[in-house]
C-alpha atoms as a PDB file:
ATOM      1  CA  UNK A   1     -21.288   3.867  -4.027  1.00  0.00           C
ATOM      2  CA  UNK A   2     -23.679   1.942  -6.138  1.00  0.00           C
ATOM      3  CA  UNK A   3     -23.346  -0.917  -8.138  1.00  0.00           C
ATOM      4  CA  UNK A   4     -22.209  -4.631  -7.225  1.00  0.00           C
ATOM      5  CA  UNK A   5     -18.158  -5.411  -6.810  1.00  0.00           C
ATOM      6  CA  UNK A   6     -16.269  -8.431  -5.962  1.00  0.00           C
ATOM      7  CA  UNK A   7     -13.034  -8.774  -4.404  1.00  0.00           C
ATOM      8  CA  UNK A   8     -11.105 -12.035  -2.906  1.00  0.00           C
ATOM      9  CA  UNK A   9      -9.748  -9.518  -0.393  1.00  0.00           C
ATOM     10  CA  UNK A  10     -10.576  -6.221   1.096  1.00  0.00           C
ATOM     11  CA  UNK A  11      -8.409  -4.347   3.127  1.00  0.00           C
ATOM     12  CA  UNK A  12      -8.963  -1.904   5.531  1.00  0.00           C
ATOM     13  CA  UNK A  13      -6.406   1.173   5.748  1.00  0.00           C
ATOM     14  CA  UNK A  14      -4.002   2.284   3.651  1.00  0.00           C
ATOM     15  CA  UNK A  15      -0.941   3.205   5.333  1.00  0.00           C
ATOM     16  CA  UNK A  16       2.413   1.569   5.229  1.00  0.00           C
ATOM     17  CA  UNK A  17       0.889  -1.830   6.078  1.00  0.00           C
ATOM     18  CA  UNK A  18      -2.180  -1.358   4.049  1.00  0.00           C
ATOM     19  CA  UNK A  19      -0.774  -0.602   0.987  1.00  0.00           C
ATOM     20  CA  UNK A  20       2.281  -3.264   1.357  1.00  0.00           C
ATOM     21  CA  UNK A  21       0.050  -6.034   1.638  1.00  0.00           C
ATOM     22  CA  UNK A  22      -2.865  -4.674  -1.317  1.00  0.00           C
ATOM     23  CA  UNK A  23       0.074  -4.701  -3.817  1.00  0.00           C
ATOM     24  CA  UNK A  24       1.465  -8.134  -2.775  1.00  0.00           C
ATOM     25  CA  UNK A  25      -1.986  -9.898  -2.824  1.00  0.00           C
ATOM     26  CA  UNK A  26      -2.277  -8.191  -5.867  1.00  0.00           C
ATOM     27  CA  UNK A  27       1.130  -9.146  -7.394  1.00  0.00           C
ATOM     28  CA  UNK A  28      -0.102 -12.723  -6.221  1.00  0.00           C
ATOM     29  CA  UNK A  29      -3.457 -12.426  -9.137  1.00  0.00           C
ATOM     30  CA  UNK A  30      -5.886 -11.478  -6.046  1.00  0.00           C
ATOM     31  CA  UNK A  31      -8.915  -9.361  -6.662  1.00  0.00           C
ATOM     32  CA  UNK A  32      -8.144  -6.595  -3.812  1.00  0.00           C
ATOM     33  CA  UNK A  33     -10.220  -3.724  -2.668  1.00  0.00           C
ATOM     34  CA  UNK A  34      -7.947  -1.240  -0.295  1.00  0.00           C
ATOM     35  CA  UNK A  35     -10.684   1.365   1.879  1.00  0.00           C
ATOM     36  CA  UNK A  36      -9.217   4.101   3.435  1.00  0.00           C
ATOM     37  CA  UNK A  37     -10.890   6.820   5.215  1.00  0.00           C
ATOM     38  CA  UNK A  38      -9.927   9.440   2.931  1.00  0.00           C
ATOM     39  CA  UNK A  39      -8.611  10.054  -0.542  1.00  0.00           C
ATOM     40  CA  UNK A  40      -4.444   9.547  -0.918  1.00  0.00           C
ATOM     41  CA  UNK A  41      -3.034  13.122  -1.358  1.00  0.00           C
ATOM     42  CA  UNK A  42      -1.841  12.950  -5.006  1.00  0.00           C
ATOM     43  CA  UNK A  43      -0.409  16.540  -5.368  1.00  0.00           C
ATOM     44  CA  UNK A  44       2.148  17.848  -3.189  1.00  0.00           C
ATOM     45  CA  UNK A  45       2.493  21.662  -2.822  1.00  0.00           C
ATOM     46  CA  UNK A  46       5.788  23.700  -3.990  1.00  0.00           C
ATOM     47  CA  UNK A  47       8.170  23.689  -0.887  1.00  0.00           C
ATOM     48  CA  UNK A  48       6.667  21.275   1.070  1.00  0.00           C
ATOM     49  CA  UNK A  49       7.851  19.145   3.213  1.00  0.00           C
ATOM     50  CA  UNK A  50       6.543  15.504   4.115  1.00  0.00           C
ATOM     51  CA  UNK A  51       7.272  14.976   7.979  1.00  0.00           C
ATOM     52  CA  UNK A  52       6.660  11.127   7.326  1.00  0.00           C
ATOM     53  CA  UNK A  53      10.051   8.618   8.101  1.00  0.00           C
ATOM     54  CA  UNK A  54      10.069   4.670   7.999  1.00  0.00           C
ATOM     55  CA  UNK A  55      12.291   2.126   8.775  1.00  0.00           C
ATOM     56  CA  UNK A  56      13.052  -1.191   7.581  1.00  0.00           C
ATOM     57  CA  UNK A  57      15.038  -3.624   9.826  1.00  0.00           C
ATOM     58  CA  UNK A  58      16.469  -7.070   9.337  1.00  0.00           C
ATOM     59  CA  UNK A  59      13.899  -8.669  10.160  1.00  0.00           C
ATOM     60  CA  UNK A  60      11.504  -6.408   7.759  1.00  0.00           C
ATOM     61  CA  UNK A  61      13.358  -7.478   4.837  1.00  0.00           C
ATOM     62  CA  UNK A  62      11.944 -11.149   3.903  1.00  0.00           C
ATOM     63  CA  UNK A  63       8.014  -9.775   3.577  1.00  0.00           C
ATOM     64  CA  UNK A  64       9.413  -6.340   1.765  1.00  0.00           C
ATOM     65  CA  UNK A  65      11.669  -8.954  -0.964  1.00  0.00           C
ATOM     66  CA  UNK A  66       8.669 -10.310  -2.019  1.00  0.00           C
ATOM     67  CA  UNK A  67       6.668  -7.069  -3.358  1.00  0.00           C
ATOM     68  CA  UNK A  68       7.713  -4.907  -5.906  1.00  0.00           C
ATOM     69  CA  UNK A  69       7.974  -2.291  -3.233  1.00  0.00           C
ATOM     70  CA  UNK A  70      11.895  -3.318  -2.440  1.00  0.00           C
ATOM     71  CA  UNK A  71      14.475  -1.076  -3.714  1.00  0.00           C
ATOM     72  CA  UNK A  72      16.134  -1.946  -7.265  1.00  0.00           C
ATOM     73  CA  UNK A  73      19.752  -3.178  -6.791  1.00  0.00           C
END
């Protein structure tokens, strides 16, 4: 990577977490730079199947209600 880049907030690791909190800072007007190890997976192959389940509990609800990340009503 070459060049200079600024950022009010980098991240590191963009899983569930990760990503949650880069969209909310950004929602918020923050500069953020999100580093994972490895590119996301864009294209999913015909058939298959993503192995992947989350949860969201009571108490999981206030942080998720504040990014645009919470289900439409």
């Amino acid at each position: 990577m070459s060049g200079s880049h600024t950022h009010d907030i980098i991240i590191a690791g963009g899983g569930v977490v990760g990503a949650s909190l880069a969209c909310a800072l950004a929602d918020a007007g923050l500069s953020v730079a999100l580093i994972d190890a490895r590119e996301p997976q864009t294209d999913w192959p015909a058939g298959s199947i993503d192995q992947r389940v989350y949860a969201i509990t009571c108490a999981s609800q206030t942080p998720v209600s504040y990014t645009h990340l919470r289900a439409h009503e």
